[in-house]
N, C-alpha and C. Protein backbone atom coordinates (compact mmCIF):
# COMPACT_ATOMS: atom_id res chain seq x y z
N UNK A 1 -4.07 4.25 47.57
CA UNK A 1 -2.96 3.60 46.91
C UNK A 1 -1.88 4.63 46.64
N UNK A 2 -0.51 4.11 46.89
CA UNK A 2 0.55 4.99 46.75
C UNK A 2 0.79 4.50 45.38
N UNK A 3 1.47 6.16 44.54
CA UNK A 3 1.51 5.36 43.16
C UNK A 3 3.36 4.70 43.41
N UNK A 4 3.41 4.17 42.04
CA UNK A 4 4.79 3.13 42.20
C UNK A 4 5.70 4.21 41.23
N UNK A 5 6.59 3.73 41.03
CA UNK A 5 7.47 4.14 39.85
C UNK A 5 7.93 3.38 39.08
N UNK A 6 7.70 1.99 39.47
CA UNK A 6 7.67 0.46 38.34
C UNK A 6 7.13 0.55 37.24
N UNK A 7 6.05 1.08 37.66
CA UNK A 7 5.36 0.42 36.06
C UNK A 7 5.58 1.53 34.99
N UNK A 8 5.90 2.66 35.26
CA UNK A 8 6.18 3.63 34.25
C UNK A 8 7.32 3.60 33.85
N UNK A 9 8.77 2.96 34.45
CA UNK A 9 9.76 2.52 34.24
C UNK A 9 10.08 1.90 33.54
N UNK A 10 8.92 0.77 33.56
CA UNK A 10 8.83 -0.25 32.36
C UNK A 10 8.27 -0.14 31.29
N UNK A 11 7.08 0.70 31.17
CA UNK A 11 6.66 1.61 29.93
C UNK A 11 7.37 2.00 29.10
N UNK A 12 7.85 3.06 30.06
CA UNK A 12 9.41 3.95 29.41
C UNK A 12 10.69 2.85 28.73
N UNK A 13 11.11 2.09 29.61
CA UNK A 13 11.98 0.97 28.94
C UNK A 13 11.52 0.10 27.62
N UNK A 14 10.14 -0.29 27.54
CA UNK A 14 9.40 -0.86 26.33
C UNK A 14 8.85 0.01 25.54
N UNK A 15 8.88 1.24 25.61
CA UNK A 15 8.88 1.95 24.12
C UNK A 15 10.13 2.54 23.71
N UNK A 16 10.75 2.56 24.49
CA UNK A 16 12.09 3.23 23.94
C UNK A 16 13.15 1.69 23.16
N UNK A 17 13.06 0.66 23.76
CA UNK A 17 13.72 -0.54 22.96
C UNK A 17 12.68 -0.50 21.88
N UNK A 18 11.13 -0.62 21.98
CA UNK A 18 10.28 -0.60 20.73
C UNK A 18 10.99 0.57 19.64
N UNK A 19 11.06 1.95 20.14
CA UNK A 19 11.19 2.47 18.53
C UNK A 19 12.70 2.31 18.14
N UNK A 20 13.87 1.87 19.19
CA UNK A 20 14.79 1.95 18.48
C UNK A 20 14.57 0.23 17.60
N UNK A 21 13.99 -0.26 17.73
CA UNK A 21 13.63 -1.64 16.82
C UNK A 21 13.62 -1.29 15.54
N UNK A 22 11.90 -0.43 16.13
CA UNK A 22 11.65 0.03 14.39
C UNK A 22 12.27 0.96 13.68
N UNK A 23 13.17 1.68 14.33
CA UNK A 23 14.00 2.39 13.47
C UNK A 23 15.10 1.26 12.53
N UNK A 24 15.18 0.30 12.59
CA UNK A 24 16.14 -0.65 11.99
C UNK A 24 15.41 -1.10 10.13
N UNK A 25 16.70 -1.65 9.30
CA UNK A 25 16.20 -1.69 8.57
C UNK A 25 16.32 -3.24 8.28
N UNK A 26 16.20 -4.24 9.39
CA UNK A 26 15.59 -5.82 9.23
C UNK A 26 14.30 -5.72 9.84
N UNK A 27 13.64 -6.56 9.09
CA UNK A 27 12.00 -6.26 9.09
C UNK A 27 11.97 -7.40 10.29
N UNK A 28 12.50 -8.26 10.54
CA UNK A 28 12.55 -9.16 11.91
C UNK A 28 12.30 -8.29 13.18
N UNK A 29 13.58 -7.43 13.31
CA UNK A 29 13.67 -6.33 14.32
C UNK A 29 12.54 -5.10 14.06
N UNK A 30 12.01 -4.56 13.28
CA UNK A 30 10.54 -3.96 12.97
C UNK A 30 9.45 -5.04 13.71
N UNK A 31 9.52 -6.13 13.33
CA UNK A 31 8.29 -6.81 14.06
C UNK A 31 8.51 -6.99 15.78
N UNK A 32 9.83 -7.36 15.86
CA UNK A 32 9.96 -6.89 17.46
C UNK A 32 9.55 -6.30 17.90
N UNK A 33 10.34 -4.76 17.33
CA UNK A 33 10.12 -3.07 18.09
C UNK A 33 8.50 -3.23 18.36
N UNK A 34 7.73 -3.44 17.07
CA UNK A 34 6.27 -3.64 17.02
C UNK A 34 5.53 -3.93 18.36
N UNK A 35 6.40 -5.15 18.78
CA UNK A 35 5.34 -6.06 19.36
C UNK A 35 5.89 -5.19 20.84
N UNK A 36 6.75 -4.70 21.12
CA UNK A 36 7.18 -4.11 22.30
C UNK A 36 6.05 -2.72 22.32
N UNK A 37 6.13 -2.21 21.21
CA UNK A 37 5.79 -0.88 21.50
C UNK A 37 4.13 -1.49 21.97
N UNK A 38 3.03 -2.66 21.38
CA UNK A 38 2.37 -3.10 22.03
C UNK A 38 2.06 -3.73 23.21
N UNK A 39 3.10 -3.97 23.48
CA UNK A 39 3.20 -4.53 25.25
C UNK A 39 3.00 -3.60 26.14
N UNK A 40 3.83 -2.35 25.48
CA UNK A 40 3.99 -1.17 26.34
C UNK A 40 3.12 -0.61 26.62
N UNK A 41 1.85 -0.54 25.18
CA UNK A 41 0.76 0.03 25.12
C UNK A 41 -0.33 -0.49 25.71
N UNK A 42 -0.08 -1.76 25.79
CA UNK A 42 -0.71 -2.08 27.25
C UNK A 42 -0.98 -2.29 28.78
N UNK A 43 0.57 -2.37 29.02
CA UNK A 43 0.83 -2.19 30.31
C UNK A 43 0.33 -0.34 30.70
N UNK A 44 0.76 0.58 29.84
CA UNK A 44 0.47 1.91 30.07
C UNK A 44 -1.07 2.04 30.34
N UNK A 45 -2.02 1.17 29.63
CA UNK A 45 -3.30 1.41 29.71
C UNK A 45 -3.77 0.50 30.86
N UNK A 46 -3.51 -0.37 31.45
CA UNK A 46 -3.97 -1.31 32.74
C UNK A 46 -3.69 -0.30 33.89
N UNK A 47 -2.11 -0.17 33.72
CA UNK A 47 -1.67 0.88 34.71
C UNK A 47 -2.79 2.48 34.88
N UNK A 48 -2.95 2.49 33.76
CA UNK A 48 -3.67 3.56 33.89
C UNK A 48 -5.38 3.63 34.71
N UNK A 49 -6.03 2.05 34.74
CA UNK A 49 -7.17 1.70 35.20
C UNK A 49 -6.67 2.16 36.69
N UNK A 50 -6.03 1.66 37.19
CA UNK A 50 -6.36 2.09 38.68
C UNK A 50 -6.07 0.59 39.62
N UNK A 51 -6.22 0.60 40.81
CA UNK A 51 -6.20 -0.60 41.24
C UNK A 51 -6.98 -1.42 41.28
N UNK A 52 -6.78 -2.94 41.47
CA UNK A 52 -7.52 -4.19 40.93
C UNK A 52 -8.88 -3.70 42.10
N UNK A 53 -10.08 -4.06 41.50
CA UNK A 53 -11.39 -4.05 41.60
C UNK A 53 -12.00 -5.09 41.20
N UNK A 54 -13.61 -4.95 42.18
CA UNK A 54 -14.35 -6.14 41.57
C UNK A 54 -15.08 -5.95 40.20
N UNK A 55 -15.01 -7.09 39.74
CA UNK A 55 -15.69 -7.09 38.09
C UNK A 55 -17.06 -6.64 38.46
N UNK A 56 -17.32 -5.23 37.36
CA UNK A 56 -18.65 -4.62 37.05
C UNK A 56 -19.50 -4.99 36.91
N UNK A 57 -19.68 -6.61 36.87
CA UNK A 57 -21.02 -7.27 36.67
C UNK A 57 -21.56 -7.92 37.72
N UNK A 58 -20.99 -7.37 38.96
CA UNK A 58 -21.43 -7.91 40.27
C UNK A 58 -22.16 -7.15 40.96
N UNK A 59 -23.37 -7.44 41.78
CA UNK A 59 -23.78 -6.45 42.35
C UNK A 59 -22.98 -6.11 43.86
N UNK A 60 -22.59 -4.69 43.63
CA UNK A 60 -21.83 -4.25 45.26
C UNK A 60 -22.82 -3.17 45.39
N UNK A 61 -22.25 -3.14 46.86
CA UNK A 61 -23.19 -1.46 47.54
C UNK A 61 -21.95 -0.45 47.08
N UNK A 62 -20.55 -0.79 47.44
CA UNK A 62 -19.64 0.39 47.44
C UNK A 62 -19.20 0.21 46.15
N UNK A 63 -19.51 1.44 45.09
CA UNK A 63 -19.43 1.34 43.86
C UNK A 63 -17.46 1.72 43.86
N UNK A 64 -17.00 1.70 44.52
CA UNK A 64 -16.04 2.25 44.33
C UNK A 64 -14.75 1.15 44.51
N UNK A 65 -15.39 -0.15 44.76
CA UNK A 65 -14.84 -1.08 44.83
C UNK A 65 -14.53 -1.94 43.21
N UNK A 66 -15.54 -1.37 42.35
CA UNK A 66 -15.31 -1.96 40.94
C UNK A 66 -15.00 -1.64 40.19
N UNK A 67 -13.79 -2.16 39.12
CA UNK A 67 -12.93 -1.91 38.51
C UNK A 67 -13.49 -1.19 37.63
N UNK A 68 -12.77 -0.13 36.97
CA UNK A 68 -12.93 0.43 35.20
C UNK A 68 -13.03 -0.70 34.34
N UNK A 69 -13.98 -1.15 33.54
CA UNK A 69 -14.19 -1.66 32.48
C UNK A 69 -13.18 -1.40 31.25
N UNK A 70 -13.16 0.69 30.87
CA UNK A 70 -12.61 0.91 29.67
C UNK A 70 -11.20 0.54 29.77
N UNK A 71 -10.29 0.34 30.20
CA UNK A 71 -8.87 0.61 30.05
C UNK A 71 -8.82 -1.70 29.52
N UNK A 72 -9.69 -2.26 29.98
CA UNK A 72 -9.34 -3.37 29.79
C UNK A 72 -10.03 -3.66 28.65
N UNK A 73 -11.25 -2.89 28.46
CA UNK A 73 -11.26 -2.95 26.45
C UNK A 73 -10.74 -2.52 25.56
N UNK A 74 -10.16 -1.10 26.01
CA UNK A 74 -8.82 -0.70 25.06
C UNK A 74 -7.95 -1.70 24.80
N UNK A 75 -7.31 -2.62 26.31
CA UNK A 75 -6.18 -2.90 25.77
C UNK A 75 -6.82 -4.57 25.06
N UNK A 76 -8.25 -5.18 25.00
CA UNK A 76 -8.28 -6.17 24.22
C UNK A 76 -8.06 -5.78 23.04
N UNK A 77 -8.69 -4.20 22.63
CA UNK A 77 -8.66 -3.68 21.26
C UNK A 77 -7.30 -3.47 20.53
N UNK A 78 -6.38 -3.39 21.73
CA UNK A 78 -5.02 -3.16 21.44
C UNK A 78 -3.78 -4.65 21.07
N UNK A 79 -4.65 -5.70 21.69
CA UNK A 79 -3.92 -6.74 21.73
C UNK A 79 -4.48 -7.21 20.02
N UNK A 80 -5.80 -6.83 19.43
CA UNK A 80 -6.23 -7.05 18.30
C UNK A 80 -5.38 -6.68 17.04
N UNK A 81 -5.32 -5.41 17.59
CA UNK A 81 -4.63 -4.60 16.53
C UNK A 81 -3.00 -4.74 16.10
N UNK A 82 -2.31 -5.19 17.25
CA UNK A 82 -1.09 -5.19 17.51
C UNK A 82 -0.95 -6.53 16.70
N UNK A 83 -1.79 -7.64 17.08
CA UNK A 83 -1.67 -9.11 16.46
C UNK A 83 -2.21 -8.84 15.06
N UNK A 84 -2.99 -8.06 14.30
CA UNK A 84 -3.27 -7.69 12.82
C UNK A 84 -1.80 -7.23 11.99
N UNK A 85 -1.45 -6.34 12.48
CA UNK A 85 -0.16 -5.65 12.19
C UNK A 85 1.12 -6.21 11.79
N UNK A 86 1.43 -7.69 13.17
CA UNK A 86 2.21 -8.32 13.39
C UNK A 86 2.27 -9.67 12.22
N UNK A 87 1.05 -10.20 11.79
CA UNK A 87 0.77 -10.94 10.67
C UNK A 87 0.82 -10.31 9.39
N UNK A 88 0.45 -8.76 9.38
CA UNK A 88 0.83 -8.45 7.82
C UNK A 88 2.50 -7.98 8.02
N UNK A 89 3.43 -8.10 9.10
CA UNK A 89 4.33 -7.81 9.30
C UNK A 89 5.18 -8.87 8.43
N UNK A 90 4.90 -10.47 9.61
CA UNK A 90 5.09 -11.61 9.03
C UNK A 90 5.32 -12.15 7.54
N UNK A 91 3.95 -11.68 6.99
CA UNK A 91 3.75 -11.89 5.86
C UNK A 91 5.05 -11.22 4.79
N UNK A 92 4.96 -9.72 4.99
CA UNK A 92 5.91 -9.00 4.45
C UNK A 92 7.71 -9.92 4.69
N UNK A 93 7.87 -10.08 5.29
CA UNK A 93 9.07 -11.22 6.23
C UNK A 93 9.02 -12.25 4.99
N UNK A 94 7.82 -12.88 4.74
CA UNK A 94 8.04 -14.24 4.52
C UNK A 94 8.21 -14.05 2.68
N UNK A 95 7.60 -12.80 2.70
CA UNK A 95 7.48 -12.69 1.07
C UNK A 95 9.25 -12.53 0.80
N UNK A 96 9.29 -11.10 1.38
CA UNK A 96 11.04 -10.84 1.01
C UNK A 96 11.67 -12.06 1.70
N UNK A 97 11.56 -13.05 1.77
CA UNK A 97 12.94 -13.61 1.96
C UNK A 97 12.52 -15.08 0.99
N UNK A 98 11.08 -15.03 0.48
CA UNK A 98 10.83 -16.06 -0.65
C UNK A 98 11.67 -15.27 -1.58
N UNK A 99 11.54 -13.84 -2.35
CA UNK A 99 11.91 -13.26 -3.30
C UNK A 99 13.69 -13.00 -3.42
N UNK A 100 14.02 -12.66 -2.54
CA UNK A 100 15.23 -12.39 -2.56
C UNK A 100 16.13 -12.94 -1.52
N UNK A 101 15.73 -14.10 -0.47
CA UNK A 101 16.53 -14.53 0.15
C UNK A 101 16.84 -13.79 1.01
N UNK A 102 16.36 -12.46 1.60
CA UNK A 102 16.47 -11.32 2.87
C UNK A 102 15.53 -10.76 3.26
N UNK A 103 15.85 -10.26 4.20
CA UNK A 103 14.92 -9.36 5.00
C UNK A 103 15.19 -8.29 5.20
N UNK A 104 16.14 -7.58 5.04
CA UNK A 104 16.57 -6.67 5.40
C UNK A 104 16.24 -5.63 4.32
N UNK A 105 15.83 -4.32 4.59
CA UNK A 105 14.87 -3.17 3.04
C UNK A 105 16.93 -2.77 2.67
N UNK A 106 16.44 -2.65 1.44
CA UNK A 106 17.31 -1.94 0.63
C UNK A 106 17.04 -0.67 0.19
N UNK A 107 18.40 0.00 0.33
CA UNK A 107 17.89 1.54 -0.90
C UNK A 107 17.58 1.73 -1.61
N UNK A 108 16.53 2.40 -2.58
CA UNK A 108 15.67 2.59 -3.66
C UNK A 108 16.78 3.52 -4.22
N UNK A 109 17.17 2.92 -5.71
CA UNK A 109 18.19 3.73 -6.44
C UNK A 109 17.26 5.22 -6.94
N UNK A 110 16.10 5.17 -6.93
CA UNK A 110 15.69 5.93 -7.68
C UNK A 110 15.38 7.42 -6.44
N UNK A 111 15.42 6.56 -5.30
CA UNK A 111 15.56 7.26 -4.08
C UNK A 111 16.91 8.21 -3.63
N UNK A 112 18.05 7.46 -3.85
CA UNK A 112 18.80 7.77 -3.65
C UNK A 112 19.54 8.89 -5.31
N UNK A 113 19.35 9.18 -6.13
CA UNK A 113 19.36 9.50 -6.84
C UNK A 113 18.61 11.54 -6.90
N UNK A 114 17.27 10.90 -6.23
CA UNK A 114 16.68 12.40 -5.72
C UNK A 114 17.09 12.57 -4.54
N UNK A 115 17.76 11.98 -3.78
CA UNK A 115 18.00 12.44 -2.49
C UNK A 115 19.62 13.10 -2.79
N UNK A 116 20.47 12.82 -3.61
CA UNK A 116 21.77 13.32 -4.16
C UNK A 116 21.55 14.30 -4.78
N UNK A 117 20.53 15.00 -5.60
CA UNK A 117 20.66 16.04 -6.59
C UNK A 117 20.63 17.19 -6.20
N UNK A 118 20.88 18.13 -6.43
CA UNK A 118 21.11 19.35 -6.15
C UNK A 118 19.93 20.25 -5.83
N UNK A 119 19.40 20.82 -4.98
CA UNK A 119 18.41 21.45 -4.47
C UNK A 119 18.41 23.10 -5.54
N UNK A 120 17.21 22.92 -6.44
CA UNK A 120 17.57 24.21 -6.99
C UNK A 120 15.68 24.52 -6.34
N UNK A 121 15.67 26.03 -7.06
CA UNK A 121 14.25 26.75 -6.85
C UNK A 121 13.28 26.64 -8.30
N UNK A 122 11.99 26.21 -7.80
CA UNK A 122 11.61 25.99 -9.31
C UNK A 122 11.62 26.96 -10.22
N UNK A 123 11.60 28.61 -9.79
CA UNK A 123 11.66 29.19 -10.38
C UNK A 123 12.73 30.10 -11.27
N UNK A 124 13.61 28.93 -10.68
CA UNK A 124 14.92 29.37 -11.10
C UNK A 124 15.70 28.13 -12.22
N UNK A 125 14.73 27.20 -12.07
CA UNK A 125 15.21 25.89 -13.06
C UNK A 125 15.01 26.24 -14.86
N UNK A 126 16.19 26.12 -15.65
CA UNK A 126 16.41 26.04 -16.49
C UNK A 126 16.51 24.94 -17.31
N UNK A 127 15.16 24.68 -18.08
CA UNK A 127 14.68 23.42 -19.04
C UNK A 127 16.18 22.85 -19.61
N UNK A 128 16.45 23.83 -20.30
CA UNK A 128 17.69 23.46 -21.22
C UNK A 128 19.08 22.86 -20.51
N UNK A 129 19.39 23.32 -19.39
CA UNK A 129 20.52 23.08 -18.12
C UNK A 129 20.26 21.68 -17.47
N UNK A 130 19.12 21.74 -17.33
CA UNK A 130 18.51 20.20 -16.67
C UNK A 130 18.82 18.65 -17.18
N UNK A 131 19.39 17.95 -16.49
CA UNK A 131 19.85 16.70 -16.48
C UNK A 131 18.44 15.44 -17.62
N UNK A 132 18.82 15.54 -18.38
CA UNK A 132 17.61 14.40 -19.51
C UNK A 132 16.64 13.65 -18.35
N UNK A 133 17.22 13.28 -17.36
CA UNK A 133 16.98 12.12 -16.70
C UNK A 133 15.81 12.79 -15.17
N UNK A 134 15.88 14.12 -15.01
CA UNK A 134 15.13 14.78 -14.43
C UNK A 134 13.93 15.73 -15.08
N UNK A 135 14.30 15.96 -16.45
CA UNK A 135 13.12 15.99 -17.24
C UNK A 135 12.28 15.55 -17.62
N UNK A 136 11.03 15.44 -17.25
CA UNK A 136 10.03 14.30 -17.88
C UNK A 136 8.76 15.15 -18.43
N UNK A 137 7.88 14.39 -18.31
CA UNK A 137 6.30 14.79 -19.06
C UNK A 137 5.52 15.51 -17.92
N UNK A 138 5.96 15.75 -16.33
CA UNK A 138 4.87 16.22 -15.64
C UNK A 138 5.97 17.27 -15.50
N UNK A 139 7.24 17.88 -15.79
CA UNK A 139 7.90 18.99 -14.70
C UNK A 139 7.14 20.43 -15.42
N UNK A 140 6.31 20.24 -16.04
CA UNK A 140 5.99 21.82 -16.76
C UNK A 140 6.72 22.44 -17.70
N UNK A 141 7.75 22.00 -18.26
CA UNK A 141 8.53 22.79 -19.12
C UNK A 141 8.17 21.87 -20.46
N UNK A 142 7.88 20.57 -20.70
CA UNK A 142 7.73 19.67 -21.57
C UNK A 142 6.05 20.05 -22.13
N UNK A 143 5.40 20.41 -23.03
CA UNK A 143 4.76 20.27 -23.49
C UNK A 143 4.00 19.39 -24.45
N UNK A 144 3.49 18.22 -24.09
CA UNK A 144 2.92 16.95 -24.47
C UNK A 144 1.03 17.38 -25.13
N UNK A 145 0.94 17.94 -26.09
CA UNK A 145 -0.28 17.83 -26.80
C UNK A 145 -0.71 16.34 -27.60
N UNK A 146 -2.17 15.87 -27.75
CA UNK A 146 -2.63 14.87 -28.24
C UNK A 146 -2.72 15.65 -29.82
N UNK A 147 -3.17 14.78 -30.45
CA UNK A 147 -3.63 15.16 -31.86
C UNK A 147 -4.65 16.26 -31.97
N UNK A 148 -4.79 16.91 -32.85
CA UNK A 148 -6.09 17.56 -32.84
C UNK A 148 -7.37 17.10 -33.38
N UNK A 149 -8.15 17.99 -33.04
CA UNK A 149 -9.68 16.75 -33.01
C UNK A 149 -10.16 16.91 -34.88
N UNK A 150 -9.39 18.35 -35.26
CA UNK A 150 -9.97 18.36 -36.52
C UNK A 150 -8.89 18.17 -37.92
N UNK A 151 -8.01 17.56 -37.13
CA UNK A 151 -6.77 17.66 -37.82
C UNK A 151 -7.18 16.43 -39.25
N UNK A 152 -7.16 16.80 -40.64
CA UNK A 152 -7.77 15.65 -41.46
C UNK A 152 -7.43 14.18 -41.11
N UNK A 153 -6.07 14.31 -40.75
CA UNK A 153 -5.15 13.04 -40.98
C UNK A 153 -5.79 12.27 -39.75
N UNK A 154 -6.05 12.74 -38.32
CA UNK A 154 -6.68 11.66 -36.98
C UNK A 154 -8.34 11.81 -37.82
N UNK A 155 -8.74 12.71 -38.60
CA UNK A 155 -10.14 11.95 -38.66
C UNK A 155 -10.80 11.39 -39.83
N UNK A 156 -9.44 10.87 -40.94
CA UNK A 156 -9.60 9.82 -41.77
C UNK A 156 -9.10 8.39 -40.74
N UNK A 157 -8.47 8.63 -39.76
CA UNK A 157 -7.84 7.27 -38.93
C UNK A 157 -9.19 7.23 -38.38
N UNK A 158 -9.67 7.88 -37.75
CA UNK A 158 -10.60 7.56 -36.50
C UNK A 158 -12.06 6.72 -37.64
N UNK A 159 -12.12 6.96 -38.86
CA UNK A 159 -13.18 6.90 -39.22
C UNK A 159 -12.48 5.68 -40.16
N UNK A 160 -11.76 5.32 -40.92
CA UNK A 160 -11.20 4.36 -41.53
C UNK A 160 -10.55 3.41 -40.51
N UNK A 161 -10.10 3.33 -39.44
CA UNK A 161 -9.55 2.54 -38.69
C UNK A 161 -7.62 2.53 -38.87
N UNK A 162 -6.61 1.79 -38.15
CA UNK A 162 -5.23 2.50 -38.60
C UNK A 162 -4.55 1.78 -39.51
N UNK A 163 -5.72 0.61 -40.43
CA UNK A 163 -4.94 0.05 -41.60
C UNK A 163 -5.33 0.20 -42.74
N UNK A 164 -6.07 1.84 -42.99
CA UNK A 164 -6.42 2.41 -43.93
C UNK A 164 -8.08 1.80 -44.19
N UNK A 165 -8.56 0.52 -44.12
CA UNK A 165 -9.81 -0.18 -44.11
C UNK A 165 -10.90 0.26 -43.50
N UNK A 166 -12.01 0.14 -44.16
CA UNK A 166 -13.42 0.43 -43.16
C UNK A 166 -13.45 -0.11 -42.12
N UNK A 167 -13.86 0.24 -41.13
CA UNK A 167 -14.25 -0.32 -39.44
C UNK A 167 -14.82 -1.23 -39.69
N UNK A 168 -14.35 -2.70 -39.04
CA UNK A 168 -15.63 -3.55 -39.07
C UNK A 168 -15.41 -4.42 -40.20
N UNK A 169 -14.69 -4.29 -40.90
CA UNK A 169 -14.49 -5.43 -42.43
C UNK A 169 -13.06 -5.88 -42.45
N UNK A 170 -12.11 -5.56 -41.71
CA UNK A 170 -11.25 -6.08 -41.67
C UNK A 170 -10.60 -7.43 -41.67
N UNK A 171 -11.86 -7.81 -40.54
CA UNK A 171 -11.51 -9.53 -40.64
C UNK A 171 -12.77 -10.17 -39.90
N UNK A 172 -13.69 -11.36 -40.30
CA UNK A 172 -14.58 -11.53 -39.86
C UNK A 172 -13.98 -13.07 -39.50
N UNK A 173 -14.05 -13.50 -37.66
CA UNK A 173 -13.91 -14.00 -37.01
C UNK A 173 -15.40 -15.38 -37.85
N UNK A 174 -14.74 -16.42 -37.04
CA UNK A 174 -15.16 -17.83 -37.24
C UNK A 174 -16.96 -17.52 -36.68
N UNK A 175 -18.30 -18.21 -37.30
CA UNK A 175 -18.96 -18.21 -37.38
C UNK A 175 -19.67 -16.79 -37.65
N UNK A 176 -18.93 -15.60 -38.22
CA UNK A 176 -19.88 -14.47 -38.64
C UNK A 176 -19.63 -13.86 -39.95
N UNK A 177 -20.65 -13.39 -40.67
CA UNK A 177 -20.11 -13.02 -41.76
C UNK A 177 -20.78 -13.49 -42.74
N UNK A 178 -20.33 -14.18 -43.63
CA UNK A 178 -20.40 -15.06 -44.67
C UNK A 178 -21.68 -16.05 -44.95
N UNK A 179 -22.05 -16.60 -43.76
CA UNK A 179 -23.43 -17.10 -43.72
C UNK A 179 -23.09 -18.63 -43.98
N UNK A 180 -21.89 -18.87 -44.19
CA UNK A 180 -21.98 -20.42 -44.87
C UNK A 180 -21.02 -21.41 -43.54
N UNK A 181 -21.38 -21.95 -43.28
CA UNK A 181 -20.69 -23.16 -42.27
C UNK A 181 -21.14 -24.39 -42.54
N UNK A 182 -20.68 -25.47 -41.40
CA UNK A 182 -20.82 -26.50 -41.62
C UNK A 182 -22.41 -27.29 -41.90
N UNK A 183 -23.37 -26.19 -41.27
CA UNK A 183 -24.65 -26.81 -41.51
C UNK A 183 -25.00 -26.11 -42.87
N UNK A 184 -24.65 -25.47 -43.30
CA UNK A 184 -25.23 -24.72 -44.81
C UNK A 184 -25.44 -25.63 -46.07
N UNK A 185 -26.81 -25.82 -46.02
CA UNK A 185 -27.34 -26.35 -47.73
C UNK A 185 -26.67 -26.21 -48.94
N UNK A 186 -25.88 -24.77 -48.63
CA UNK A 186 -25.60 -23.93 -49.70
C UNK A 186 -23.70 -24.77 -50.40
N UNK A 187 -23.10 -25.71 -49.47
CA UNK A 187 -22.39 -26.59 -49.54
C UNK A 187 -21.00 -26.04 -48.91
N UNK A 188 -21.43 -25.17 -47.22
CA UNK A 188 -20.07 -24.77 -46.57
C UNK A 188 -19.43 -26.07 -45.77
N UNK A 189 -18.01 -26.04 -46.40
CA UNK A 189 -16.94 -26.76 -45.72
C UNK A 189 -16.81 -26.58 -44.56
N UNK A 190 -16.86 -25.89 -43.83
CA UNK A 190 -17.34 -25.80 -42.01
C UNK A 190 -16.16 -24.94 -41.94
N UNK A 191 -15.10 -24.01 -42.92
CA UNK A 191 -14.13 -23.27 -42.43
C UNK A 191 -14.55 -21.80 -43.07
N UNK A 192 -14.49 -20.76 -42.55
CA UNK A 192 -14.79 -19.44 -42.47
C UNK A 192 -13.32 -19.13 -43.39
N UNK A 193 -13.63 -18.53 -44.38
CA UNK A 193 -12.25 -17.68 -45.24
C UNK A 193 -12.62 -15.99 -44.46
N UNK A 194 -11.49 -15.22 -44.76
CA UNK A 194 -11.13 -14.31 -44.29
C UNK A 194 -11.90 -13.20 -45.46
């Protein structure tokens, strides 16, 4: 067999429309690019078997007459995967345009915000100079301690509870406590006081 220059042509043409798809930011055109770059990925892998042969489950003398098996389970595995992808694609599609009436991704302000700021060195960042809004609780300069374990004041709370009261007596919920309800001899009105 002489090789062709078709089918790699067309490879080449269906992944290159595939990623400029997914480079887009309508998730319609993402599921396109998708489904191209899977077409591609299969035509590349058939092409790659070799020429048509008899099916492997036949008995021949000239083994050389029967096709590769693997390249046509790849590409069932590929037609699997591509159709998994393409439904949580969908899905994503159907949600954003229940929620907001589009499809198309938007800029993350909070994205664009670190992507604007000024590139400094950490070791050169100055707590005090720093923007409120880039300071937080994980940059290392903020020091966030809990209470201490022996401090009197957390271990009259921890042991009194935080409305000054013993643990546990604060408020006794409907049927515990008191002993008296609606079946009680003792002459309970069937309502639990506090």
């Amino acid at each position: 067999m002489t090789p062709t220059i078709v089918l790699p042509v067309i490879v080449a043409g269906l992944y290159a429309a595939g990623v400029y798809l997914l480079l887009d930011r309508s998730l319609t055109r993402v599921l396109l690019g998708f489904l191209l770059l899977g077409n591609a990925t299969n035509v590349l892998l058939l092409s790659a078997g070799g020429v048509a042969g008899l099916a492997p489950i036949l008995p021949v003398d000239d083994e050389s007459a029967i096709n590769d098996p693997l390249p046509q389970a790849l590409v069932l595995t590929a037609i699997v995967i591509t159709f998994g992808i393409s439904a949580f694609v969908l899905a994503m599609i159907y949600r954003s345009w229940r929620l907001v009436r589009d499809e198309v991704v938007q800029d993350d302000a909070e994205d664009l915000r670190v992507a604007t700021r000024e590139e400094i060195d950490a070791d050169e960042r100055d707590p005090e100079l720093m923007d409120p809004a880039d300071r937080g609780p994980g940059d290392g300069f903020t020091v966030e301690a809990g209470p201490r374990r022996d401090d009197p004041e957390t271990l009259r709370r921890r042991r009194t509870g935080p409305r000054g009261g013993r643990r546990g007596r604060e408020r006794v919920g409907r049927g515990q406590g008191r002993g008296r309800g609606p079946s009680d001899p003792a002459g309970g009105h069937g309502r639990d006081k506090y």
